[in-house]
C-alpha atoms as a PDB file:
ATOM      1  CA  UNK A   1      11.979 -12.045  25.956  1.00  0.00           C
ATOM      2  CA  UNK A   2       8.792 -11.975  24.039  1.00  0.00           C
ATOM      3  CA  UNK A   3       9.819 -12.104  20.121  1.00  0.00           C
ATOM      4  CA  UNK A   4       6.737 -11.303  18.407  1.00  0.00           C
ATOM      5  CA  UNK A   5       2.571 -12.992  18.966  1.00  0.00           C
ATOM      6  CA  UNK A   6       0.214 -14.459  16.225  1.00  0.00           C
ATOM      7  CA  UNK A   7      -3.843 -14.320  16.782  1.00  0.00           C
ATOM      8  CA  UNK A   8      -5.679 -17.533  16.464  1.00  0.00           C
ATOM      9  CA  UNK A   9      -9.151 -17.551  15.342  1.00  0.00           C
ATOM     10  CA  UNK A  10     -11.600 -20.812  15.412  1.00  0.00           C
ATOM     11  CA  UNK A  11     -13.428 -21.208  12.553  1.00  0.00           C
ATOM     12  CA  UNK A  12     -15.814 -23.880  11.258  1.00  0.00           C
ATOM     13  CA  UNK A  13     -13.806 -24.419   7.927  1.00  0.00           C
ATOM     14  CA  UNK A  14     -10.173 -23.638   7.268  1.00  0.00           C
ATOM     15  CA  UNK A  15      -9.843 -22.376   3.646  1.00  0.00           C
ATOM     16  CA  UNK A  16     -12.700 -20.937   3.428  1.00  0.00           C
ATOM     17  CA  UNK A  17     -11.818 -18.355   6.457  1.00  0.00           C
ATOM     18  CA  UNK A  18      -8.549 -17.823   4.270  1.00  0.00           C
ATOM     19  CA  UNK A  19     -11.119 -17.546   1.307  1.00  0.00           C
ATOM     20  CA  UNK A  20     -12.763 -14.798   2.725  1.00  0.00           C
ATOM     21  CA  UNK A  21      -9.133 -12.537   4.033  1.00  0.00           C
ATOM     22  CA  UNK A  22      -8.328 -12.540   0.964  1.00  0.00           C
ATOM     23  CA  UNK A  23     -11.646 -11.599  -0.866  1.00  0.00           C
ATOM     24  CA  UNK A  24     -12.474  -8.371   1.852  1.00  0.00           C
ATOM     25  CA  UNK A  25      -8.809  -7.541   3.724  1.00  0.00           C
ATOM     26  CA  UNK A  26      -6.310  -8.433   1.024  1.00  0.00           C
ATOM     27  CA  UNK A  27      -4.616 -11.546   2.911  1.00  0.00           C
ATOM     28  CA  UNK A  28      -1.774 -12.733   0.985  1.00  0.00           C
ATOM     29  CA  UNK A  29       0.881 -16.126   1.918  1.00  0.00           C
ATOM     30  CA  UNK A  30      -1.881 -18.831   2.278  1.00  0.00           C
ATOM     31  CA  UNK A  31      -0.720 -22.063   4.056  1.00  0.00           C
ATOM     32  CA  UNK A  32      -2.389 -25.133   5.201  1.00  0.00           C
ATOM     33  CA  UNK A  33      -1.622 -28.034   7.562  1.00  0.00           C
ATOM     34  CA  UNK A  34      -3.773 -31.457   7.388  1.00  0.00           C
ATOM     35  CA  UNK A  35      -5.868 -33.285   4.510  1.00  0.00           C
ATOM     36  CA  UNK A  36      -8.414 -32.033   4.868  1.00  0.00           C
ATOM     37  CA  UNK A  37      -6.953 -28.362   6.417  1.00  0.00           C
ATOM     38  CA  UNK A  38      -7.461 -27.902   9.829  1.00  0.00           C
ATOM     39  CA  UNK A  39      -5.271 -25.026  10.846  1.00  0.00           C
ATOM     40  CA  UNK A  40      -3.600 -22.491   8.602  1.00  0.00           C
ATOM     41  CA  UNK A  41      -2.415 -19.028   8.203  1.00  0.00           C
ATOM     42  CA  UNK A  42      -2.188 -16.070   5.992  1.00  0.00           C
ATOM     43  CA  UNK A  43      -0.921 -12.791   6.246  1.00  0.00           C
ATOM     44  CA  UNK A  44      -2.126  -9.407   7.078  1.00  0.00           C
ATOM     45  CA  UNK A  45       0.725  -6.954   5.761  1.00  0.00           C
ATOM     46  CA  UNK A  46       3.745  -7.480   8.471  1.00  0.00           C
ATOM     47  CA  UNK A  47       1.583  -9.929  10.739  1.00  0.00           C
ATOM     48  CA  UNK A  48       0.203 -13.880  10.693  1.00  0.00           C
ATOM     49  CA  UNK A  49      -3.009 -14.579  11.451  1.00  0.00           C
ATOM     50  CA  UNK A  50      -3.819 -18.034  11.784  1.00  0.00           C
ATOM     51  CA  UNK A  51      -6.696 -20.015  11.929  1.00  0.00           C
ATOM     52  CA  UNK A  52      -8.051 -23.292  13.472  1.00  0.00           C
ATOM     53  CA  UNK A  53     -11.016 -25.057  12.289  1.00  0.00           C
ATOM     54  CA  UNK A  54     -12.530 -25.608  15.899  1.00  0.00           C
ATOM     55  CA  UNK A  55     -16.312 -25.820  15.443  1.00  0.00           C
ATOM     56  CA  UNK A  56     -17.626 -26.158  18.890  1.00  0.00           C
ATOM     57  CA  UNK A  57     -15.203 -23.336  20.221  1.00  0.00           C
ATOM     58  CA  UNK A  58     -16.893 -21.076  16.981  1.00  0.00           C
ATOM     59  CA  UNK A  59     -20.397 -21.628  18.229  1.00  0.00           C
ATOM     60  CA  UNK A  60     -19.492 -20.601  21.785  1.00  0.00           C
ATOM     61  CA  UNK A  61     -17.579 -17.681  21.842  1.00  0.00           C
ATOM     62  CA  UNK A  62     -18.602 -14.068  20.402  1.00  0.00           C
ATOM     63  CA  UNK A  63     -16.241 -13.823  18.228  1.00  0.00           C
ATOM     64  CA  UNK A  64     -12.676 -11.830  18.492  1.00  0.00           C
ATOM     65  CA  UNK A  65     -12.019  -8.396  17.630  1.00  0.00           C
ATOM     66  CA  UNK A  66      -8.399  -7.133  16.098  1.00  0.00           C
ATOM     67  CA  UNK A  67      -7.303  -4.152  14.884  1.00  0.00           C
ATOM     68  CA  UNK A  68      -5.630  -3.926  11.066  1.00  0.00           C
ATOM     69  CA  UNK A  69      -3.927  -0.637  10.007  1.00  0.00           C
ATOM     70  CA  UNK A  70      -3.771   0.096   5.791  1.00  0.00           C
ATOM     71  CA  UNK A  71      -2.772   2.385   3.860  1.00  0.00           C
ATOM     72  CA  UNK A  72      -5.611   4.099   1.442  1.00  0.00           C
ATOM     73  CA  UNK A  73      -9.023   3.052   3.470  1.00  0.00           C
ATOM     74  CA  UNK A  74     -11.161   4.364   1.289  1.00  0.00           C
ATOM     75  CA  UNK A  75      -9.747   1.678  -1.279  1.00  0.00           C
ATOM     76  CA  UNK A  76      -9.602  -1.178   1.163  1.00  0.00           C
ATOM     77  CA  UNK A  77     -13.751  -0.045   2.343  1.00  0.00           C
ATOM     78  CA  UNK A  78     -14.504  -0.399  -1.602  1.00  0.00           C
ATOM     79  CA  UNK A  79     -13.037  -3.727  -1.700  1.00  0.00           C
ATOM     80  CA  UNK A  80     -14.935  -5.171   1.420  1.00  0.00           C
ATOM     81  CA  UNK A  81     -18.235  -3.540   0.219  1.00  0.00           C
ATOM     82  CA  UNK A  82     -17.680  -5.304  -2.804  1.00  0.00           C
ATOM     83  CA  UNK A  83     -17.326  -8.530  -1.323  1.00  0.00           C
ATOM     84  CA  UNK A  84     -20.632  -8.497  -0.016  1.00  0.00           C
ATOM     85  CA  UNK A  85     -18.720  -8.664   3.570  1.00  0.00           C
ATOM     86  CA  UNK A  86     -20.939  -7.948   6.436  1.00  0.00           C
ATOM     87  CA  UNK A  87     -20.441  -4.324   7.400  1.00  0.00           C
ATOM     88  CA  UNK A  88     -20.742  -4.141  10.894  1.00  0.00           C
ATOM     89  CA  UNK A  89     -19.548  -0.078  10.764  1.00  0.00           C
ATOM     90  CA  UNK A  90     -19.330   2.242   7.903  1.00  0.00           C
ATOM     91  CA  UNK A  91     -16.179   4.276   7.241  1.00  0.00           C
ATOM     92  CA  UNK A  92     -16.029   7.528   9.335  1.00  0.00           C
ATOM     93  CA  UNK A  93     -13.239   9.416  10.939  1.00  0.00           C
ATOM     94  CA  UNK A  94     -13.377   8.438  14.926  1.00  0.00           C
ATOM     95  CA  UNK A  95     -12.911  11.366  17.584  1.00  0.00           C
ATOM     96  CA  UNK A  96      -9.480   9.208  18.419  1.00  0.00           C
ATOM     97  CA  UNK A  97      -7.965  10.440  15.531  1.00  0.00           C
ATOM     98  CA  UNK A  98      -8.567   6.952  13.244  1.00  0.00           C
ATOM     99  CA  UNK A  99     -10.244   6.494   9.823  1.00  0.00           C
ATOM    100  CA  UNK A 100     -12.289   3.135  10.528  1.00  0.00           C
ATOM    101  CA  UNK A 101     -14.521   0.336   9.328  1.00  0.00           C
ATOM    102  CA  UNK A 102     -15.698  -2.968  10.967  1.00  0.00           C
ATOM    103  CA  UNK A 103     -16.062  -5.823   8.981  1.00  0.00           C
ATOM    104  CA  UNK A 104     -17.262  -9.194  10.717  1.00  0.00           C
ATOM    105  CA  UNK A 105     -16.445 -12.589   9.159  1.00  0.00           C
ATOM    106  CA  UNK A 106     -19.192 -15.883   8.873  1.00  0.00           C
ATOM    107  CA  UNK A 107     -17.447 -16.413  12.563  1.00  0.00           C
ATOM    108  CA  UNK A 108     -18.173 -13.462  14.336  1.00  0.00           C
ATOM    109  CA  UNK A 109     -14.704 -11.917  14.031  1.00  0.00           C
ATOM    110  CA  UNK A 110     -14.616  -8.679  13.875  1.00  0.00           C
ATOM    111  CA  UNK A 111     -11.769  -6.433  12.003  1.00  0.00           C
ATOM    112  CA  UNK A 112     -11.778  -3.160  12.979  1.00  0.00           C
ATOM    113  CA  UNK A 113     -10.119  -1.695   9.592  1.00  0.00           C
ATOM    114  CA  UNK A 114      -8.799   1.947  10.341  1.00  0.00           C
ATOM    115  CA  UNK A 115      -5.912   4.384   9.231  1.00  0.00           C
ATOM    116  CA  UNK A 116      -4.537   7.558  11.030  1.00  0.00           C
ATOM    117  CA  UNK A 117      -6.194  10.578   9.686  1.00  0.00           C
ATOM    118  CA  UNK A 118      -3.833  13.616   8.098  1.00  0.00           C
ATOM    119  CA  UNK A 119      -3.776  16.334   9.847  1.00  0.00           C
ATOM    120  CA  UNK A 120      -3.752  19.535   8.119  1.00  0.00           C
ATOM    121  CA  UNK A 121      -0.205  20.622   6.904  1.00  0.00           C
ATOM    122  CA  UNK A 122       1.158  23.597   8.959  1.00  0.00           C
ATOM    123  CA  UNK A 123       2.250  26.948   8.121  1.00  0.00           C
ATOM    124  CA  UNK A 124       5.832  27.260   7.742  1.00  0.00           C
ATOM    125  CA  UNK A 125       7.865  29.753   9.424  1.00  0.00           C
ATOM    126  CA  UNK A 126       9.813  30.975   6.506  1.00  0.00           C
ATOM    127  CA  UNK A 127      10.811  29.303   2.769  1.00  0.00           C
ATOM    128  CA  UNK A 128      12.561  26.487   2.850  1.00  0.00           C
ATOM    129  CA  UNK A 129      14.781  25.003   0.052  1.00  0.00           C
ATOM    130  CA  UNK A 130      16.632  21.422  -0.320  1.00  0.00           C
ATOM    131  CA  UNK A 131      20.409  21.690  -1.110  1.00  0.00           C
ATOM    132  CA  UNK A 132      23.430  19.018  -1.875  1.00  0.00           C
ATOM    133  CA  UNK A 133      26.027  19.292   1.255  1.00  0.00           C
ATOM    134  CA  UNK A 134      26.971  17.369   4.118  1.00  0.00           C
ATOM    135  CA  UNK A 135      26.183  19.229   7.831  1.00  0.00           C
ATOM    136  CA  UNK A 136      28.723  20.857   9.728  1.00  0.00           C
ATOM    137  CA  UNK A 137      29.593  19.344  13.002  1.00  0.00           C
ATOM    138  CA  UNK A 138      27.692  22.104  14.442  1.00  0.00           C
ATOM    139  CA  UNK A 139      24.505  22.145  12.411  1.00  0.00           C
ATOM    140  CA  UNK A 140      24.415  18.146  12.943  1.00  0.00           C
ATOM    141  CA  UNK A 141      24.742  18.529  16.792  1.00  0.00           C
ATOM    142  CA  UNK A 142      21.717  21.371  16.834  1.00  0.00           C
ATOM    143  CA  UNK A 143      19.283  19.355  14.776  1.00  0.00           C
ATOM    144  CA  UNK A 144      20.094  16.173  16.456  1.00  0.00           C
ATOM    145  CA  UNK A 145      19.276  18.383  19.669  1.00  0.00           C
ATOM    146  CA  UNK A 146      16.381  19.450  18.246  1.00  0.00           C
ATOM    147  CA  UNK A 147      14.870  16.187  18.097  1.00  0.00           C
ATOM    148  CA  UNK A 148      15.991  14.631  21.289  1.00  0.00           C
ATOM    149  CA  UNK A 149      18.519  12.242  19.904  1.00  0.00           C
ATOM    150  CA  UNK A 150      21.320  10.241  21.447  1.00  0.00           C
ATOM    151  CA  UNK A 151      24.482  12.841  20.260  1.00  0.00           C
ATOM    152  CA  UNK A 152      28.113  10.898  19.438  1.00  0.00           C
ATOM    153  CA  UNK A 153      30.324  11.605  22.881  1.00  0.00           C
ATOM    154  CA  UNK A 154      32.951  13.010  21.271  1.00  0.00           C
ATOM    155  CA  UNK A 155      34.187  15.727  18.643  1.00  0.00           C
ATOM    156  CA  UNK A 156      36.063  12.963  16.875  1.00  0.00           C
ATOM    157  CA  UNK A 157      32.861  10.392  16.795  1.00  0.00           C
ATOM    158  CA  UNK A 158      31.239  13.375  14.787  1.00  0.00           C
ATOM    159  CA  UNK A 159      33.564  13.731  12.708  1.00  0.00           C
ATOM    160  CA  UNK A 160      33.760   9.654  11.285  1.00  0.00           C
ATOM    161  CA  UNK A 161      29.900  10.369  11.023  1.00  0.00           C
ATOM    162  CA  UNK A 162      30.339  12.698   8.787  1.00  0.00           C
ATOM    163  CA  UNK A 163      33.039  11.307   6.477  1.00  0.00           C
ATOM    164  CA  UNK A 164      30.835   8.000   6.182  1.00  0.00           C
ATOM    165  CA  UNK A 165      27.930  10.106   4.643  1.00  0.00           C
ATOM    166  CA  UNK A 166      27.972   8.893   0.393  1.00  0.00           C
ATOM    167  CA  UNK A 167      24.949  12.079   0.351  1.00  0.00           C
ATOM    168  CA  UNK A 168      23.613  14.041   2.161  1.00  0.00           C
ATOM    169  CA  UNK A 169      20.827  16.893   1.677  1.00  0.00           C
ATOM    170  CA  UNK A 170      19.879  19.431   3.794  1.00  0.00           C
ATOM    171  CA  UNK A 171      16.848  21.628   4.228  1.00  0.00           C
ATOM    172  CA  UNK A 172      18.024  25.337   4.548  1.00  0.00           C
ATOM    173  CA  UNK A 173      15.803  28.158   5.653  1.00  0.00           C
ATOM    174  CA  UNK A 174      16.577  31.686   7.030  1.00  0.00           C
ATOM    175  CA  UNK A 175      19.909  30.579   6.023  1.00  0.00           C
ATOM    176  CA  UNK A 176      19.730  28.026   9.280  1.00  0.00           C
ATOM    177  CA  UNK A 177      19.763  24.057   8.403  1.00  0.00           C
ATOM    178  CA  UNK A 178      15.978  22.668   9.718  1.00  0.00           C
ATOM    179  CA  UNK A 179      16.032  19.573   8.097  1.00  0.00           C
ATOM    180  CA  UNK A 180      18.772  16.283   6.834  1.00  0.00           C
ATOM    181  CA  UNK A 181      18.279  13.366   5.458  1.00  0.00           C
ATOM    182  CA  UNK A 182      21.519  10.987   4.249  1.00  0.00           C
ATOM    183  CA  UNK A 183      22.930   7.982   2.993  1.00  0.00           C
ATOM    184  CA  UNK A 184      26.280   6.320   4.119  1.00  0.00           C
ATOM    185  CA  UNK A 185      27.475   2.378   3.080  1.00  0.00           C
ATOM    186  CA  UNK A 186      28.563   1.137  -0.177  1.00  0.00           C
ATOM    187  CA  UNK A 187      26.047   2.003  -3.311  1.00  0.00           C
ATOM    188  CA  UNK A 188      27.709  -1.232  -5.194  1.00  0.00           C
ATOM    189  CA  UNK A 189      25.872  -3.488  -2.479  1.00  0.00           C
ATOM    190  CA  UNK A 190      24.183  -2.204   1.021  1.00  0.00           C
ATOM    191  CA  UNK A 191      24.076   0.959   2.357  1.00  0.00           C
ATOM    192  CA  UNK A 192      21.501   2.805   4.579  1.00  0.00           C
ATOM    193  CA  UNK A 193      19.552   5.975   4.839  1.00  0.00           C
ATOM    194  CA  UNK A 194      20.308   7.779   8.232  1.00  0.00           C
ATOM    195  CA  UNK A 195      19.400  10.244  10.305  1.00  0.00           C
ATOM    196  CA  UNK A 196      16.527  11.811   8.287  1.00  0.00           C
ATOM    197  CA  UNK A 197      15.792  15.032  10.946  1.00  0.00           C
ATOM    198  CA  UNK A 198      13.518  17.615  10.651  1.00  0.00           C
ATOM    199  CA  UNK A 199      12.999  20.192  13.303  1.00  0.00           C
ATOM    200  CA  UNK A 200      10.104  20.340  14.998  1.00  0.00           C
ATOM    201  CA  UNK A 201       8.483  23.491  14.379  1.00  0.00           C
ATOM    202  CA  UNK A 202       9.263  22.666  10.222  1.00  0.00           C
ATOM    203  CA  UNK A 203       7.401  19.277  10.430  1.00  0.00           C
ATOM    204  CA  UNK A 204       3.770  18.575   9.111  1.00  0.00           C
ATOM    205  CA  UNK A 205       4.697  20.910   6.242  1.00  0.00           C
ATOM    206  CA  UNK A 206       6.123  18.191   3.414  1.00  0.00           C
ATOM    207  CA  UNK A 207       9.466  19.164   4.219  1.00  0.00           C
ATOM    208  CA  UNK A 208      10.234  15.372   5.458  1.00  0.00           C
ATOM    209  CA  UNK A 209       8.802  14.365   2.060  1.00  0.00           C
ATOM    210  CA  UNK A 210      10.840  16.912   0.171  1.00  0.00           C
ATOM    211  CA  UNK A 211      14.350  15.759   1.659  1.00  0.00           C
ATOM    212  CA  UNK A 212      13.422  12.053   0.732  1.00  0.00           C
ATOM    213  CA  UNK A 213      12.122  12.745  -2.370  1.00  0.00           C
ATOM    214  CA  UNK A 214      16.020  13.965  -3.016  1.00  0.00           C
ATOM    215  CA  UNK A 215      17.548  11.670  -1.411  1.00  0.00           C
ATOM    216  CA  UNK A 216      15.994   8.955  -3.586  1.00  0.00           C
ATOM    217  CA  UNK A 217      16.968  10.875  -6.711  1.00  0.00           C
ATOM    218  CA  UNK A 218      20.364  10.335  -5.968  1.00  0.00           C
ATOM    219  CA  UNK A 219      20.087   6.757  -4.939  1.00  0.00           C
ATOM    220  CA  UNK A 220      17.910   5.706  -8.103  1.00  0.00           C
ATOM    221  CA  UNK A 221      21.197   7.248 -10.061  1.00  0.00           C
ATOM    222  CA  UNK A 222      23.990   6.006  -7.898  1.00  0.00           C
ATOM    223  CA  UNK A 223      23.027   2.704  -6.687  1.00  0.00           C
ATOM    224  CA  UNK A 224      23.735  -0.271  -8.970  1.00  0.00           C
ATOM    225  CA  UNK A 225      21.743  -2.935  -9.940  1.00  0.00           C
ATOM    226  CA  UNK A 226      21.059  -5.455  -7.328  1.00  0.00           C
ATOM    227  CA  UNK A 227      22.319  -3.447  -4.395  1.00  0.00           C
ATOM    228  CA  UNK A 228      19.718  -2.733  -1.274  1.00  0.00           C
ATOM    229  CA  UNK A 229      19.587   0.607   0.441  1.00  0.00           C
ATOM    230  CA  UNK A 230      17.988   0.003   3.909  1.00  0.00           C
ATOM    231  CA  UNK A 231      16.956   1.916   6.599  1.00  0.00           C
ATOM    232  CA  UNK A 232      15.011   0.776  10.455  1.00  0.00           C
ATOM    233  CA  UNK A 233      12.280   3.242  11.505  1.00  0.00           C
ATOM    234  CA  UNK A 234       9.512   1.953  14.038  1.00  0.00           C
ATOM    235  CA  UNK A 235       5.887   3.629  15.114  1.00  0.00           C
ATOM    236  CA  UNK A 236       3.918   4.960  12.682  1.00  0.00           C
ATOM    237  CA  UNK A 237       6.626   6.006  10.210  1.00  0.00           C
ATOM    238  CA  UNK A 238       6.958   3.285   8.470  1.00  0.00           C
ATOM    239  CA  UNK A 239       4.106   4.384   6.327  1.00  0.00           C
ATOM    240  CA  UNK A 240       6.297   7.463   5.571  1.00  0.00           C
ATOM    241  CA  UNK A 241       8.767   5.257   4.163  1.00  0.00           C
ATOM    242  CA  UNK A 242       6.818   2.948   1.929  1.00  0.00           C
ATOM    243  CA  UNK A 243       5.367   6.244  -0.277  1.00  0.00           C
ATOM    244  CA  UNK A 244       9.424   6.786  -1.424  1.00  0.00           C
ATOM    245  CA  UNK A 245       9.286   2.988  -2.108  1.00  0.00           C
ATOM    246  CA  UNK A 246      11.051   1.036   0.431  1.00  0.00           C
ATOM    247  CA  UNK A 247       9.252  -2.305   1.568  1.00  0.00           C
ATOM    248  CA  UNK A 248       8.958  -4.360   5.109  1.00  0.00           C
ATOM    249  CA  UNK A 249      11.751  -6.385   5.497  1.00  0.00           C
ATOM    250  CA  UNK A 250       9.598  -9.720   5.602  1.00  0.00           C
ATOM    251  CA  UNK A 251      12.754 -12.073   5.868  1.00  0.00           C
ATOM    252  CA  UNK A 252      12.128 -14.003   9.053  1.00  0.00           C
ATOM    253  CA  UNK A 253      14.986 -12.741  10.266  1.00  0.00           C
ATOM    254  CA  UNK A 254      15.381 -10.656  13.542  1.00  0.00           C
ATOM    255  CA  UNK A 255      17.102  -7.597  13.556  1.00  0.00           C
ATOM    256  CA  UNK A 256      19.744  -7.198  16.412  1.00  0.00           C
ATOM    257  CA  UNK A 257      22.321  -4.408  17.613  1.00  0.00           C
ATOM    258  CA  UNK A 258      24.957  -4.210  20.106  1.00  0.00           C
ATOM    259  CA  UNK A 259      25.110  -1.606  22.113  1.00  0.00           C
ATOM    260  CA  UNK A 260      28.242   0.156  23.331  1.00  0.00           C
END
C-alpha cells in the first residue's frame, strides 16, 4: 500500500531553493539536514517538497514540472510577480477549466500555479430557505438517494443516525427537504459535521454555503472552548470547507476506518 509520495528536486544550493518557495509560492516548515545543508524540505500547503543540492544532476536535466493548487490566484500571481520570479506563463483561464501561471525557479523547475475556475451559479428551481430540525427517516433516505450514497441497511440503523444528530439544518423548498447539513459527537470535546447533502439539481446555487454557514452558527455558540469539530471530505471540496474555517489536519497521523 502506497501511503503518500514527496517530489525531489536537485538544486545547486539548498536554502536558497527554500529561499526562493517561500519568497514566490508561500512555502512554509523549512528544514535542513547537513552543515552546510545539503537536502531539505518545506511545505507546499498539505504536501513536502524536498530538495537535494545535486549540482551535476541540475545542469543535466530540464528541469521538473509539478502542479500546485491555491486558493485566490490572483493573490498568489501578485506575489510571484513581485518577487521578480521568472514568469514562464501569465495568468489566464485554460480551456481545461484551470486558472494558471508558470513560474520557473534558478533550476529550471517549473510550477504550474493554477486554481479551478467558478462556474456561474445556477438558477434555482424554486426559493429555498434554511430551517432548525432533524430529517425524517424518509426525507434522509431520499436525499441520501439523491446523491448516490451508501444508505444504513436497516429501519433501526436510521433511526440511531438520527438520535446521534446534536443539530441539524435543513434546506426546505416547495415544502420538499433539498439540502442537510449536521453535527453529531460531544460539543464539550470532539464531534463531527456529517452528511452535508444537497440535491443535485439545487447545487451551484450557494445553497451548500448557506446550510454551513448555519451550521457554524450553532457550533461557534455551542461548542466550548478547546473542543474540535471535525469533519473528512476528499476531491476538490476541501476548499469548500476551509471558507467556513476548518483547517487540514496536518498531524502526521493517518486516518483509518473499519469497515463493517
Amino acid at each position: 500500500m502506497i501511503v503518500t509520495s514527496t517530489p525531489i528536486l536537485p538544486v545547486r544550493n539548498v536554502p536558497a531553493a527554500q529561499d526562493w518557495l517561500e519568497a514566490v509560492l508561500g512555502a512554509t516548515g523549512r528544514w535542513t539536514w547537513g552543515t552546510p545543508a545539503t537536502y531539505g524540505g518545506v511545505r507546499l500547503g498539505a504536501s513536502d517538497v524536498h530538495v537535494s543540492e545535486e549540482p551535476n544532476a541540475v545542469a543535466g536535466t530540464m528541469g521538473v514540472s509539478l502542479m500546485v493548487f491555491v486558493e485566490e490566484i490572483a493573490a498568489k500571481y501578485e506575489v510571484a510577480r513581485a518577487s521578480g520570479a521568472t514568469m514562464e506563463r501569465e495568468l489566464a483561464t485554460m480551456p481545461w477549466g484551470l486558472h494558471e501561471f508558470c513560474v520557473v525557479d534558478p533550476h529550471g523547475h517549473r510550477f504550474r500555479v493554477a486554481e479551478a475556475t467558478i462556474p456561474a451559479r445556477r438558477t434555482l428551481p424554486s426559493p429555498v430557505q434554511i430551517v432548525a430540525r432533524t430529517p425524517s427517516r424518509d426525507e434522509y433516505q431520499r436525499l441520501y438517494r439523491s446523491v448516490g450514497w451508501k444508505e444504513p441497511a436497516t429501519a433501526a440503523e436510521w433511526d440511531r443516525k438520527r438520535t446521534r444528530i446534536q443539530h441539524c439544518v435543513m434546506a426546505e423548498s416547495g415544502g420538499e427537504a433539498v439540502g442537510m447539513a449536521a453535527i453529531s459527537g460531544d460539543v464539550m470535546s470532539y464531534a463531527g459535521v456529517h452528511d452535508v447533502i444537497v440535491r443535485p439539481e439545487f447545487q451551484g446555487a450557494g445553497v451548500g454555503s448557506r446550510l454551513m454557514a448555519a451550521l457554524m452558527a450553532w457550533a461557534d455558540a455551542h461548542m466550548t472552548v478547546g473542543a474540535v469539530l471535525m469533519l473528512q471530505t476528499g476531491g476538490t471540496v476541501p476548499q469548500f470547507y476551509r471558507r467556513h474555517g476548518f483547517h487540514d489536519a496536518r498531524t502526521g497521523l493517518v486516518s483509518m476506518y473499519r469497515s463493517y
